[in-house]
C-alpha atoms as a PDB file:
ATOM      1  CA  UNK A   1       8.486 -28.057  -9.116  1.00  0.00           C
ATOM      2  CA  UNK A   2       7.507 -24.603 -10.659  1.00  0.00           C
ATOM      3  CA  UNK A   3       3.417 -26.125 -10.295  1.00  0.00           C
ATOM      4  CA  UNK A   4       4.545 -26.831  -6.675  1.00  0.00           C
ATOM      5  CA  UNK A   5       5.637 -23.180  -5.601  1.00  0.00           C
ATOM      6  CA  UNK A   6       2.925 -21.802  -7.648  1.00  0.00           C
ATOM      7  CA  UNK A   7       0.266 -23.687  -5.564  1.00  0.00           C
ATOM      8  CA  UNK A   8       2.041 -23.074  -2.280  1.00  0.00           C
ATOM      9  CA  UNK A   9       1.694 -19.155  -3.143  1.00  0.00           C
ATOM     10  CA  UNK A  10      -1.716 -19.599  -4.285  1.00  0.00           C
ATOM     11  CA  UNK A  11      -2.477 -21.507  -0.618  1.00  0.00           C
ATOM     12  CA  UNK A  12      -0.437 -18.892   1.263  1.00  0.00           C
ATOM     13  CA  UNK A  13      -1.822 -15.996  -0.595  1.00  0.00           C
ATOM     14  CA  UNK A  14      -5.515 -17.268   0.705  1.00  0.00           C
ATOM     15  CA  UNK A  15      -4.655 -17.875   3.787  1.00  0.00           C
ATOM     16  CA  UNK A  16      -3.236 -14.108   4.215  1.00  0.00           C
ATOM     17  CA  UNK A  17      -6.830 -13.042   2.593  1.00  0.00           C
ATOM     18  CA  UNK A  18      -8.617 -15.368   4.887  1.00  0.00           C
ATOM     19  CA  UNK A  19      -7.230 -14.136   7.745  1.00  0.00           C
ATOM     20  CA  UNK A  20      -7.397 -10.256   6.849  1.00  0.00           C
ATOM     21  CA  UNK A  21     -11.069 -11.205   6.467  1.00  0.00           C
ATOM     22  CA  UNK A  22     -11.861 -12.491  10.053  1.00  0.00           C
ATOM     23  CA  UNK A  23      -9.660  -9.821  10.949  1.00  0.00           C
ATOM     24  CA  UNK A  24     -11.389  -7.021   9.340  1.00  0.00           C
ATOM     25  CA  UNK A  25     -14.656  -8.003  10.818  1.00  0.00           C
ATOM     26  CA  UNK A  26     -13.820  -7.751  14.189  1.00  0.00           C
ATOM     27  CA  UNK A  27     -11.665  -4.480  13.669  1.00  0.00           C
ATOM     28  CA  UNK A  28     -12.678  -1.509  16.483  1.00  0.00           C
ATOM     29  CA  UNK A  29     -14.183   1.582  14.996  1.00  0.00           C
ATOM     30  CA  UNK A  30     -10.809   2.830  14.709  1.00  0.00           C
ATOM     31  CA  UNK A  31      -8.405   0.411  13.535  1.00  0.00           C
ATOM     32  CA  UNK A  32     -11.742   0.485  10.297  1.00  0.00           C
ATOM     33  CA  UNK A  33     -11.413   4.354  10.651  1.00  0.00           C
ATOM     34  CA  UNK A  34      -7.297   3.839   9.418  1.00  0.00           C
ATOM     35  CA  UNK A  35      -7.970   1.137   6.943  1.00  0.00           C
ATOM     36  CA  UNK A  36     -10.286   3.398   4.977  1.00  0.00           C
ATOM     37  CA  UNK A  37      -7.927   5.827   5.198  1.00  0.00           C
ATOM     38  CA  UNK A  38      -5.392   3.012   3.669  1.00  0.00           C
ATOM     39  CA  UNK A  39      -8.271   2.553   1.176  1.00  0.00           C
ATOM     40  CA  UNK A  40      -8.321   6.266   0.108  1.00  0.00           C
ATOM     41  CA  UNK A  41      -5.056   6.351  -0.553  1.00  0.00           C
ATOM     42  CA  UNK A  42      -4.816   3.546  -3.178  1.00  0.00           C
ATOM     43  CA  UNK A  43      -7.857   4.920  -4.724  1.00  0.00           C
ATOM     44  CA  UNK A  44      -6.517   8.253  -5.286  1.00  0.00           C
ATOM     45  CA  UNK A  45      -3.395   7.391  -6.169  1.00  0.00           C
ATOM     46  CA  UNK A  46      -5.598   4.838  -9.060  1.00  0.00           C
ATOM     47  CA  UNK A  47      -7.134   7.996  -9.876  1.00  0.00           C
ATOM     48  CA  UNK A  48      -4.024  10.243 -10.080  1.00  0.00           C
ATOM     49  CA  UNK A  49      -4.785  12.372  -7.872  1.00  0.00           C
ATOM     50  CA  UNK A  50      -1.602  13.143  -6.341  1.00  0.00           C
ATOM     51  CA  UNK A  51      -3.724  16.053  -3.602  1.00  0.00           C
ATOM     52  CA  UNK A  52      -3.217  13.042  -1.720  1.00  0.00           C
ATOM     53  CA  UNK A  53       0.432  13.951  -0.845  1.00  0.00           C
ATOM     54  CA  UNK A  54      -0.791  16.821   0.519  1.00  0.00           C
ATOM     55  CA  UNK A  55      -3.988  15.831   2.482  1.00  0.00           C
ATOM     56  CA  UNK A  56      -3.123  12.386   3.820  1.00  0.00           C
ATOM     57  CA  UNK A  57       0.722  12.818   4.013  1.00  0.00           C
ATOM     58  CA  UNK A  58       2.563  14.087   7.453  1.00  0.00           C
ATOM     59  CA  UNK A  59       5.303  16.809   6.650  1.00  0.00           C
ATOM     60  CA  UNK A  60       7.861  14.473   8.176  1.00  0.00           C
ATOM     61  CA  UNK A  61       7.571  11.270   5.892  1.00  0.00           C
ATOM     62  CA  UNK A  62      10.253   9.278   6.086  1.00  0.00           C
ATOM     63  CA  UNK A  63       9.757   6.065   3.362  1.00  0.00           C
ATOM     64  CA  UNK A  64      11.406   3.214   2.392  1.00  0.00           C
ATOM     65  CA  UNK A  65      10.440   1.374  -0.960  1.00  0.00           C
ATOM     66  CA  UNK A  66      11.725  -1.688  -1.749  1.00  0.00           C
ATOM     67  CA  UNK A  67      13.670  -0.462  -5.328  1.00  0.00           C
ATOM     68  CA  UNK A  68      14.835   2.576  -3.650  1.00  0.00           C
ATOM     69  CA  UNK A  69      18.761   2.419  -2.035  1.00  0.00           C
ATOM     70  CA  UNK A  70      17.763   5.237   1.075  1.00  0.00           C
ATOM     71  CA  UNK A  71      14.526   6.148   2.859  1.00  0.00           C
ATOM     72  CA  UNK A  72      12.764   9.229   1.061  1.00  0.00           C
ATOM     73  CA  UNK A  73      10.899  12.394   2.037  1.00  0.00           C
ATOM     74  CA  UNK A  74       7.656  13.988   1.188  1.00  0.00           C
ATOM     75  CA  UNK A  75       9.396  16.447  -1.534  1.00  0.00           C
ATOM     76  CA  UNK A  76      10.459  12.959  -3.165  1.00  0.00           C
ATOM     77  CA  UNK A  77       7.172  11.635  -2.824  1.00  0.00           C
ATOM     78  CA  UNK A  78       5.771  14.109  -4.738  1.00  0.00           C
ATOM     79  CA  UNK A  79       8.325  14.491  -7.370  1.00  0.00           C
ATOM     80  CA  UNK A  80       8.594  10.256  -8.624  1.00  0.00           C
ATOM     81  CA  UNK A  81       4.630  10.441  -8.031  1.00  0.00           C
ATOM     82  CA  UNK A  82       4.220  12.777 -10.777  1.00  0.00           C
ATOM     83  CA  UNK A  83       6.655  10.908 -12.429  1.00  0.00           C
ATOM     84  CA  UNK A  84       5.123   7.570 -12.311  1.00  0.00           C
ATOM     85  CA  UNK A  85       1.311   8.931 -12.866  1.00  0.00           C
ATOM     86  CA  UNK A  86       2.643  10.230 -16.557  1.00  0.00           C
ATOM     87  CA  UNK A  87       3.768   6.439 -17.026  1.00  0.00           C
ATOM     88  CA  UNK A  88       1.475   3.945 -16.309  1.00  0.00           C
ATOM     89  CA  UNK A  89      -2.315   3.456 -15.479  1.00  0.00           C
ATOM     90  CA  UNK A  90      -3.329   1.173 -12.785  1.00  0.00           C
ATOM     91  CA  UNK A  91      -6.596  -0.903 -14.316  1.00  0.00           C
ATOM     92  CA  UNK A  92      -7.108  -2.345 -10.680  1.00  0.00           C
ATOM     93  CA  UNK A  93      -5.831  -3.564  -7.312  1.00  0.00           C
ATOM     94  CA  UNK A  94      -6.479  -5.441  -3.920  1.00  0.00           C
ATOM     95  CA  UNK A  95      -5.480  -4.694  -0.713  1.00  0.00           C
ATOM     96  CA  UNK A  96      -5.498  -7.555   1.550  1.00  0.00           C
ATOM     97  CA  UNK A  97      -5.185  -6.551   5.229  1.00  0.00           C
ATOM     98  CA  UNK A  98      -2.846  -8.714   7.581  1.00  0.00           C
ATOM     99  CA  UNK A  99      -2.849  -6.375  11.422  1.00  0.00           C
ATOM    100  CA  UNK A 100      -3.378  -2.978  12.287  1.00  0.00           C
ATOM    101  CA  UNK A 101      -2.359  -1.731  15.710  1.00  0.00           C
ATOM    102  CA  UNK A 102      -3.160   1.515  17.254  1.00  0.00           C
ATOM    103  CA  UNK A 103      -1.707   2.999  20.374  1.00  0.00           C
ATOM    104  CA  UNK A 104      -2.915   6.270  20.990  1.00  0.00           C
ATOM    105  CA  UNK A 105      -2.197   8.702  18.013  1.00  0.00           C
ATOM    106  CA  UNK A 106      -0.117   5.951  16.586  1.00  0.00           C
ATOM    107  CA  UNK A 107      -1.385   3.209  13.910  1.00  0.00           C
ATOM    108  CA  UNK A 108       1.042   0.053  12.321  1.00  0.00           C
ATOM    109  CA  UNK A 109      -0.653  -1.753   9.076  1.00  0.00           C
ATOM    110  CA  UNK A 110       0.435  -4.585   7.578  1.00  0.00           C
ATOM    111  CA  UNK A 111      -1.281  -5.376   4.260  1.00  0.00           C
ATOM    112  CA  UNK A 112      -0.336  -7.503   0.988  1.00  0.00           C
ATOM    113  CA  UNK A 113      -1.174  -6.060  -2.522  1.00  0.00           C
ATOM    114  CA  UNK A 114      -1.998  -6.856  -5.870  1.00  0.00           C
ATOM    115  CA  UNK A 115      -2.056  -4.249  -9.118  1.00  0.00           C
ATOM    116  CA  UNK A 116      -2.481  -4.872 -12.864  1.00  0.00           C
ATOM    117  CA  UNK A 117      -1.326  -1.755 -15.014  1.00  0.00           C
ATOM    118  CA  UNK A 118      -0.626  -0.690 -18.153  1.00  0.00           C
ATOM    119  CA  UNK A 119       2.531   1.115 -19.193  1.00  0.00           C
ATOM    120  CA  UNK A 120       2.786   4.463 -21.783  1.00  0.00           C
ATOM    121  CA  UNK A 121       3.185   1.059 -24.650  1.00  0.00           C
ATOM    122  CA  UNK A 122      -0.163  -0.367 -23.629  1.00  0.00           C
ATOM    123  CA  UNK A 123       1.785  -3.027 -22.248  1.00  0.00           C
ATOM    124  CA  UNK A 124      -0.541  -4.673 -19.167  1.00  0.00           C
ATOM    125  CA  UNK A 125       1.431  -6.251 -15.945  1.00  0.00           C
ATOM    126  CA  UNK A 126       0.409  -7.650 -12.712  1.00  0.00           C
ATOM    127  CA  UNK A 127       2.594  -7.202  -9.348  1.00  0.00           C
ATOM    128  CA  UNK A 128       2.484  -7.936  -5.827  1.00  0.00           C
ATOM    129  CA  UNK A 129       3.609  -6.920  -2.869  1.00  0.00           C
ATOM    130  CA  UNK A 130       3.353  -5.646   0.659  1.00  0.00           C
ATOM    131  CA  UNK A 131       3.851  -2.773   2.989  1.00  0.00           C
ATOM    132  CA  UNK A 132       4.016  -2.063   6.567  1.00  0.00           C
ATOM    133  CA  UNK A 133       2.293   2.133   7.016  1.00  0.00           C
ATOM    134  CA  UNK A 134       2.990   4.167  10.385  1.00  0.00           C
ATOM    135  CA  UNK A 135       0.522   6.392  10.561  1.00  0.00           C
ATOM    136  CA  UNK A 136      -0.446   9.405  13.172  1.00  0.00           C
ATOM    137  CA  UNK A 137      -3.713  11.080  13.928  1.00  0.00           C
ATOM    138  CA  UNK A 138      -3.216  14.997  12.933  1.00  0.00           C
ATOM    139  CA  UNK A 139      -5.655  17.116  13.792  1.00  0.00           C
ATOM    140  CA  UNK A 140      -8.323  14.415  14.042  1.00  0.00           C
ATOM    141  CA  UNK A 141      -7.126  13.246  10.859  1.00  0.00           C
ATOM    142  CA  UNK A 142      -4.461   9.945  10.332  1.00  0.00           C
ATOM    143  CA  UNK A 143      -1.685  10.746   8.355  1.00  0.00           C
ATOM    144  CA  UNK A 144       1.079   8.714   6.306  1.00  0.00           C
ATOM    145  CA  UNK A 145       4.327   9.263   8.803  1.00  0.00           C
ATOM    146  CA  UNK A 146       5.956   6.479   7.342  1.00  0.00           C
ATOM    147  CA  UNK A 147       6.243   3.624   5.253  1.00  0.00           C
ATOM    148  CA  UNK A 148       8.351   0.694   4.142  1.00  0.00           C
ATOM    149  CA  UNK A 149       8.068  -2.312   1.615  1.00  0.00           C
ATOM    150  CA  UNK A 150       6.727  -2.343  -2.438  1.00  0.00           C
ATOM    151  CA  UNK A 151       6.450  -5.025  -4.775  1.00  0.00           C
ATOM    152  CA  UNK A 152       7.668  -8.450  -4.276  1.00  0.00           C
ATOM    153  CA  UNK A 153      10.866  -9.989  -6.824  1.00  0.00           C
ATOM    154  CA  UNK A 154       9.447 -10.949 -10.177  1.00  0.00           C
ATOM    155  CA  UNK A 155      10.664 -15.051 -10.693  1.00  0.00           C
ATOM    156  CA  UNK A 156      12.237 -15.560 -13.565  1.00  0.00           C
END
């Protein structure tokens, strides 16, 4: 049974890529212009450089992870950033894109991730998961106004 679900997932998780895919490539100029900006993000945050708080993130955040009990703000952000960048090192991810909608100064992604880390212990782990980012063009610039998801249950 365990085989079963594990190929279903498999399937499911190619069909999401799949469809990002043929998605992606006929994206306007600015739904591409917010999924490098999506892009960025991950890649600083891989980097730890947290500046990206500051340069990508809207004063107003309001975020919702998936492990947390209440939405956060940007002051939290930045405090269990720091927090987690001491931790753990993230060897590599993929961001697989599902929709992105923009209306106006207003953009909705949907995209599914995948991570492998390694922990203070050396101690490597993979996770998945997905979010779903408002974002809103500042000054010519999108910004993070909003977020909600994280990483998927773990089976047992």
């Amino acid at each position: 049974m365990k085989n079963r679900v594990s190929s279903f997932v498999f399937v499911a998780a190619a069909a999401v890529f799949l469809t990002g895919t043929v998605q992606a490539q006929s994206w306007t100029p600015e739904q591409q212009d917010v999924w490098k900006t999506e892009q960025k993000q991950w890649q600083m945050a891989r980097d730890k450089d947290i500046t990206w708080i500051e340069s990508m993130v809207h004063p107003n955040l309001s975020y919702w992870e998936t492990d947390s009990a209440v939405p956060q703000n940007r002051d939290s952000l930045t405090r269990w950033t720091r927090y987690q960048s001491a931790g753990s090192t993230t060897l590599e991810h993929e961001l697989l894109p599902i929709s992105i909608v923009v209306t106006g100064n207003v953009a909705v992604v949907n995209y599914y991730y995948n991570t492998a880390s390694e922990d203070y212990k050396k101690e490597r782990q993979r996770v998945s998961g997905h979010y779903m980012d408002v974002l809103i063009k500042d000054n010519g610039q999108w910004k993070f106004l909003a977020w909600a998801g994280g990483d998927d249950p773990k089976d047992d």
